[in-house]
PDB file of N, CA and C in Angstrom:
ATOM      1  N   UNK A   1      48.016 -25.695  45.073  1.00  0.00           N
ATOM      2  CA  UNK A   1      46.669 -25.611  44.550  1.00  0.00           C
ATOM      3  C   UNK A   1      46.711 -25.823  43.040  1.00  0.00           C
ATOM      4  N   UNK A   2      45.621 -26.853  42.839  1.00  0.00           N
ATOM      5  CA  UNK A   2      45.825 -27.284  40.974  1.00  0.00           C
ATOM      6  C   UNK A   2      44.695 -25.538  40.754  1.00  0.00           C
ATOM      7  N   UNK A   3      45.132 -24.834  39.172  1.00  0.00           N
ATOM      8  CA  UNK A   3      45.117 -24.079  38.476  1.00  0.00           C
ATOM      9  C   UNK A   3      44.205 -24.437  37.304  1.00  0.00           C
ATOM     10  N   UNK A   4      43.002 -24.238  36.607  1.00  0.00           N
ATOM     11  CA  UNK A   4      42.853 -24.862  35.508  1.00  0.00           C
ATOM     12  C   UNK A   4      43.129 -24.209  34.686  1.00  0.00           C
ATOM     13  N   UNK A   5      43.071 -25.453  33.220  1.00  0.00           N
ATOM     14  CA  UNK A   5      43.717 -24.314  32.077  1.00  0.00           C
ATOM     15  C   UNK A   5      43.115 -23.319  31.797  1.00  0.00           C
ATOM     16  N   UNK A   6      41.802 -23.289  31.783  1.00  0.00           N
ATOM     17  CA  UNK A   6      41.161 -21.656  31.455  1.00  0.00           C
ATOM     18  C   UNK A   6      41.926 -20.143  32.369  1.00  0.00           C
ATOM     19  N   UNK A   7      42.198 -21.150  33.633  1.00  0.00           N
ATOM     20  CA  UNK A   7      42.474 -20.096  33.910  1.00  0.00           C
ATOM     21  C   UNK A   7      43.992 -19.620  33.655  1.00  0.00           C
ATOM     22  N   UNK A   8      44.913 -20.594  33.695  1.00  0.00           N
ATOM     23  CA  UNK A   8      46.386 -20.330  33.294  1.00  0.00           C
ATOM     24  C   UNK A   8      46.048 -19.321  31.960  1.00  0.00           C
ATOM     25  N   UNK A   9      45.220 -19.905  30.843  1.00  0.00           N
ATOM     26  CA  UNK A   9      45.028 -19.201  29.959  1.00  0.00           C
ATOM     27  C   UNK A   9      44.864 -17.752  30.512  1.00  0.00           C
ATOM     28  N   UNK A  10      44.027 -17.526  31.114  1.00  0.00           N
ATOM     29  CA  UNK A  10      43.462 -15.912  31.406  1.00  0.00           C
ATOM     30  C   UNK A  10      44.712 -15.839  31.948  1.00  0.00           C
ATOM     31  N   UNK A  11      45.372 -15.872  32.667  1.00  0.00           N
ATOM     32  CA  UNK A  11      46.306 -15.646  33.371  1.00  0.00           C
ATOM     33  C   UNK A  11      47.931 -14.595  32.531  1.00  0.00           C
ATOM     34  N   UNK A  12      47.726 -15.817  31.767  1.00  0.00           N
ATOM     35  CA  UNK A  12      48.923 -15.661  30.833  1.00  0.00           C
ATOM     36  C   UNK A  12      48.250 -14.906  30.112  1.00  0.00           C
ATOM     37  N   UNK A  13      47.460 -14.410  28.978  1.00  0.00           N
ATOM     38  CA  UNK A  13      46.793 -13.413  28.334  1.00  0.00           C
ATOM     39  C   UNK A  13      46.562 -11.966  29.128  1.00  0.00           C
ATOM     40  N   UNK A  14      46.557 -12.113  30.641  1.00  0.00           N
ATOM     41  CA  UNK A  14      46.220 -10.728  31.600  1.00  0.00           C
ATOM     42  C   UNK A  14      48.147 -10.242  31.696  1.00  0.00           C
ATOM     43  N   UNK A  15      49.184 -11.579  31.648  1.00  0.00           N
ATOM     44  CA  UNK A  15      50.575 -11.436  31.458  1.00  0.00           C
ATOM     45  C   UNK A  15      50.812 -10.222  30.484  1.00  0.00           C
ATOM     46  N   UNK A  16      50.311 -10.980  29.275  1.00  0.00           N
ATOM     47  CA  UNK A  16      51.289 -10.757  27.990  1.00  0.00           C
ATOM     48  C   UNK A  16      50.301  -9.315  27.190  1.00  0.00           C
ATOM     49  N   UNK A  17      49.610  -9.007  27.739  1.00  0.00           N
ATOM     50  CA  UNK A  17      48.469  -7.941  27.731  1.00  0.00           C
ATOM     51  C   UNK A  17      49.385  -6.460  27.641  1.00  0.00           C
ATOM     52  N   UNK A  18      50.216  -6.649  28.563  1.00  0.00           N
ATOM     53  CA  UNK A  18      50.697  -5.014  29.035  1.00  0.00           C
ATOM     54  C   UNK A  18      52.389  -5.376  28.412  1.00  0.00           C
ATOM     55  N   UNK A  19      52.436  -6.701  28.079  1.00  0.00           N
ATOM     56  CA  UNK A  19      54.097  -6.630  28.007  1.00  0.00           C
ATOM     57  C   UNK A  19      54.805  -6.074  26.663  1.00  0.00           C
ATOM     58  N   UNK A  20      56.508  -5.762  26.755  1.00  0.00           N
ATOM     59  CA  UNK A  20      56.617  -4.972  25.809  1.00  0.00           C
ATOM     60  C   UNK A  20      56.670  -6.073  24.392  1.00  0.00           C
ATOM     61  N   UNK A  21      56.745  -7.542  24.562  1.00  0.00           N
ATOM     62  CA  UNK A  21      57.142  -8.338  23.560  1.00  0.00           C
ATOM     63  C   UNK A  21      55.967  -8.553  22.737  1.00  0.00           C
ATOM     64  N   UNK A  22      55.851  -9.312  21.699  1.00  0.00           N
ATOM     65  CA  UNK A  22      55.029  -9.040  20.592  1.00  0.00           C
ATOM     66  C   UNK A  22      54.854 -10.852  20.455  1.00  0.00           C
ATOM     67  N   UNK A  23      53.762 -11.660  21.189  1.00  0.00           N
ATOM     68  CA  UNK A  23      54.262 -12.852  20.520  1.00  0.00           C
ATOM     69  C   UNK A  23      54.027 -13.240  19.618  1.00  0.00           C
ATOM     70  N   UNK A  24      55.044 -14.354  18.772  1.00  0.00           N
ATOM     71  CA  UNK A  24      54.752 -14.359  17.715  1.00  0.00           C
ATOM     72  C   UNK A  24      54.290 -16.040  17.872  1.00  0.00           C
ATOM     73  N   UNK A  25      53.728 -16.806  16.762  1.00  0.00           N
ATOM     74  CA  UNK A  25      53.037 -18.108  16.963  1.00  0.00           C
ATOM     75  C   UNK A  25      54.085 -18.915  17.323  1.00  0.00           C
ATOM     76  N   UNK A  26      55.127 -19.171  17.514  1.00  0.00           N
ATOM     77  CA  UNK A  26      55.623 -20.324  18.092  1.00  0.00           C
ATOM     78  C   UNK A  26      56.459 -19.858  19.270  1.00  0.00           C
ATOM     79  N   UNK A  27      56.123 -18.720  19.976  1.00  0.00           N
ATOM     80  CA  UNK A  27      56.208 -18.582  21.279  1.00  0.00           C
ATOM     81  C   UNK A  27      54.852 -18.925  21.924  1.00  0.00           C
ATOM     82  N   UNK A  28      53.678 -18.744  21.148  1.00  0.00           N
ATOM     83  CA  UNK A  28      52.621 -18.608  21.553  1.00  0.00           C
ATOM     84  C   UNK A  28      52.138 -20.576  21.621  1.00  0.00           C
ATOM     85  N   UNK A  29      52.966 -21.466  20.416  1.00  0.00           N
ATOM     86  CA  UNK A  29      52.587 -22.377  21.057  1.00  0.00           C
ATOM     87  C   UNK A  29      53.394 -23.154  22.388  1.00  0.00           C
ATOM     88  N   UNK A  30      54.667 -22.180  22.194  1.00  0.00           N
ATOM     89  CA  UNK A  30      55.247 -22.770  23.966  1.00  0.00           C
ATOM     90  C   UNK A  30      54.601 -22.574  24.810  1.00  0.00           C
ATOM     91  N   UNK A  31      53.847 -21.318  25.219  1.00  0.00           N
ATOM     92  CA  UNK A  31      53.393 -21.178  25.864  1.00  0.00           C
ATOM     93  C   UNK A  31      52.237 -21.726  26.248  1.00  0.00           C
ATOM     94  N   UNK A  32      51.300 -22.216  25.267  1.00  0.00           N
ATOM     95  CA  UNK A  32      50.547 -23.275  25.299  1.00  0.00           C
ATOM     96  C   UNK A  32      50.655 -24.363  25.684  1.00  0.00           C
ATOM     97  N   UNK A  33      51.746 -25.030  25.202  1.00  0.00           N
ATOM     98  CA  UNK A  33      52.387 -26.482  25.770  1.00  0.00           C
ATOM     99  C   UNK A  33      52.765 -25.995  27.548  1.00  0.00           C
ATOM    100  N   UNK A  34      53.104 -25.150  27.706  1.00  0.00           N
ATOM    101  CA  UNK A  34      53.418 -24.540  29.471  1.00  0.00           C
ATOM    102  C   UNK A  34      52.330 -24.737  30.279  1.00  0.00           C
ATOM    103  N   UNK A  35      51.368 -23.995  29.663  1.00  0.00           N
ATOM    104  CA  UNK A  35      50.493 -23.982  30.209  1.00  0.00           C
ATOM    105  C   UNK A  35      49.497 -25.792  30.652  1.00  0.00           C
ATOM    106  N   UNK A  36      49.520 -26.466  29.428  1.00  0.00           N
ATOM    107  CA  UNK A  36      48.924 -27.587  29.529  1.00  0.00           C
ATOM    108  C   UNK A  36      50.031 -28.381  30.368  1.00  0.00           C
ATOM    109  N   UNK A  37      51.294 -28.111  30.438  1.00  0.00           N
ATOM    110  CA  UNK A  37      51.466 -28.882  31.819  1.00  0.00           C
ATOM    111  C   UNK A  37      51.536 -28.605  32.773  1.00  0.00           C
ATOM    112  N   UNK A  38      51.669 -27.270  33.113  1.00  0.00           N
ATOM    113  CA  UNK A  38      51.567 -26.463  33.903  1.00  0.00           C
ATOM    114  C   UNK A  38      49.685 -26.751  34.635  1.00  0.00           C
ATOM    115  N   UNK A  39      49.068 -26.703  34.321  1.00  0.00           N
ATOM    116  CA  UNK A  39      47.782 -26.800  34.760  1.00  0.00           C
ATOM    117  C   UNK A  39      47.544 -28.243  35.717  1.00  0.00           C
ATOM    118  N   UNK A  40      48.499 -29.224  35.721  1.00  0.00           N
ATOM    119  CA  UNK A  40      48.696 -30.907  36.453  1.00  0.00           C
ATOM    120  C   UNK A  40      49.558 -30.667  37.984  1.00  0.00           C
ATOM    121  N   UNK A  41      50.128 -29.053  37.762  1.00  0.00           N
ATOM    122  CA  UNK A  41      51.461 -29.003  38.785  1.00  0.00           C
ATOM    123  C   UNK A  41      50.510 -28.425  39.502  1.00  0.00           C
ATOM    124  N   UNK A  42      50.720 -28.266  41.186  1.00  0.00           N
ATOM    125  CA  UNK A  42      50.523 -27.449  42.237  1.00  0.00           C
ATOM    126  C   UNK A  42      51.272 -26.201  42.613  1.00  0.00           C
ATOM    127  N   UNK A  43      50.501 -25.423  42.405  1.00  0.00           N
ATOM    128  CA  UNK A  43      51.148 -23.612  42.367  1.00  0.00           C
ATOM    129  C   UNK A  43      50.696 -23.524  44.177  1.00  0.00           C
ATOM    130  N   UNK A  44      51.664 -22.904  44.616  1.00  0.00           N
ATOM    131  CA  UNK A  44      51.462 -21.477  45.560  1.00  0.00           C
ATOM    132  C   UNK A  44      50.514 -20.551  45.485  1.00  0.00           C
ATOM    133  N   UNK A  45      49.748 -20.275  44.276  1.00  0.00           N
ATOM    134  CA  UNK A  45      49.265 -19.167  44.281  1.00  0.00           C
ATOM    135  C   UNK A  45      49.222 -18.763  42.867  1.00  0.00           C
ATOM    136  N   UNK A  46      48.481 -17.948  42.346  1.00  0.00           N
ATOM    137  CA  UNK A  46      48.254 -16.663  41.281  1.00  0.00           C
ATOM    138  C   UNK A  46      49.638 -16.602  40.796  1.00  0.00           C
ATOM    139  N   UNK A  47      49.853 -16.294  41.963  1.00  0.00           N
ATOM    140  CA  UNK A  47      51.509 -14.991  42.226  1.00  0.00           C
ATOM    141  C   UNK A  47      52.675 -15.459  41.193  1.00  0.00           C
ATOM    142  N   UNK A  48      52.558 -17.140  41.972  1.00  0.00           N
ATOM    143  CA  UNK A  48      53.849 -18.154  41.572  1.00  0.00           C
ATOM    144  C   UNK A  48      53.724 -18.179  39.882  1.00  0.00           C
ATOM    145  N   UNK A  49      52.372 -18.535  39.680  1.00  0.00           N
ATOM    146  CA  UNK A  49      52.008 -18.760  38.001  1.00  0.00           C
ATOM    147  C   UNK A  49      52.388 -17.116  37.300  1.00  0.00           C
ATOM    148  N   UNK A  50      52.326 -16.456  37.859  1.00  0.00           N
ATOM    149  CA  UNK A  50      52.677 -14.978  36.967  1.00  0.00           C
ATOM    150  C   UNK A  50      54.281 -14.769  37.105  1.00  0.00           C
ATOM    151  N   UNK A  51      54.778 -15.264  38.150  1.00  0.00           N
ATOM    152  CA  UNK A  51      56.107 -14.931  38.177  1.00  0.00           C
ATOM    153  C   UNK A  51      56.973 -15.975  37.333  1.00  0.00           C
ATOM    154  N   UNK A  52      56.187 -17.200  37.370  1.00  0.00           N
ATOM    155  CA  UNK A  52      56.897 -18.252  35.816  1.00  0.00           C
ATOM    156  C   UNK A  52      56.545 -18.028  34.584  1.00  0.00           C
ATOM    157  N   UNK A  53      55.665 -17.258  34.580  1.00  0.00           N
ATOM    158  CA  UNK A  53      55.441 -17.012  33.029  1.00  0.00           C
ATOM    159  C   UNK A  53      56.130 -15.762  33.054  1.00  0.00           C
ATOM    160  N   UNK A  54      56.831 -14.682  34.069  1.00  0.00           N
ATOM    161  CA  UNK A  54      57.325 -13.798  33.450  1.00  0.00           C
ATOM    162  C   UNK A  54      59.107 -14.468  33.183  1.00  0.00           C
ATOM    163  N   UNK A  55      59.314 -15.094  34.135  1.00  0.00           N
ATOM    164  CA  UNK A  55      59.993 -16.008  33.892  1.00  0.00           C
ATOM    165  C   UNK A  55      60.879 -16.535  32.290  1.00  0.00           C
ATOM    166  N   UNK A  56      59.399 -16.954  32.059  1.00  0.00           N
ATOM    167  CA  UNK A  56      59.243 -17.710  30.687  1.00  0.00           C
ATOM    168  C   UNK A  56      59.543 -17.067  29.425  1.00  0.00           C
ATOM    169  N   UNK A  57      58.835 -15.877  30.005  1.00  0.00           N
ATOM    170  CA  UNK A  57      59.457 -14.309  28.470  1.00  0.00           C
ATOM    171  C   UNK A  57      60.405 -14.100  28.913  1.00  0.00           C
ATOM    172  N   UNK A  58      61.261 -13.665  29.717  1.00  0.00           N
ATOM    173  CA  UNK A  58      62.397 -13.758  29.572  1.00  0.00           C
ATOM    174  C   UNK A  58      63.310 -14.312  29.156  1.00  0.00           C
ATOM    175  N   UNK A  59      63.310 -15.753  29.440  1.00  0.00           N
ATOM    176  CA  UNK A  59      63.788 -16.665  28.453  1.00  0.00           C
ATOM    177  C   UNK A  59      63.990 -16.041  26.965  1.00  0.00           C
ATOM    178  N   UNK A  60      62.638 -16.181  26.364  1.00  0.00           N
ATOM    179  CA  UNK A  60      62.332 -16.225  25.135  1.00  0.00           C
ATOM    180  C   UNK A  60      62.869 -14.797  24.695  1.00  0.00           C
ATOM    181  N   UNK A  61      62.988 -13.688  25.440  1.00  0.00           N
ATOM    182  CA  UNK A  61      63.543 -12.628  24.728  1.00  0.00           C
ATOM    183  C   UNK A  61      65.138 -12.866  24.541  1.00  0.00           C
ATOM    184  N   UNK A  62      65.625 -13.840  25.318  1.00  0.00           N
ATOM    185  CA  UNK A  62      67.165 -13.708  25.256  1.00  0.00           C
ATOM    186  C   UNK A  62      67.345 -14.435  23.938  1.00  0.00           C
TER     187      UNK A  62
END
């Protein structure tokens, strides 16, 4: 199922809402760039898009 960006946006903002990391602007524009391609791909679900963006901070904390 295509995702739009508003909503990846909400998505990722309902993510990074409760998390312990702090982003700072050039995590915040990866995540942007993620999202805008991310929004062309076919997700599984909600689920799949929350579990790659937690994914994604992980990364970024290592």
């Amino acid at each position: 199922m295509k995702i739009s960006l508003e909503r990846l946006s909400e998505i990722a903002a309902e993510e990074f809402a409760g998390a312990d990391m702090e982003l700072d602007n050039s995590i915040r524009e990866d995540f942007s760039q993620w999202a805008h391609n991310a929004a062309e791909h076919d997700f599984e679900s909600e689920d799949e898009v929350r579990r790659r963006l937690r994914e994604k901070a992980q990364e970024k904390k290592k």
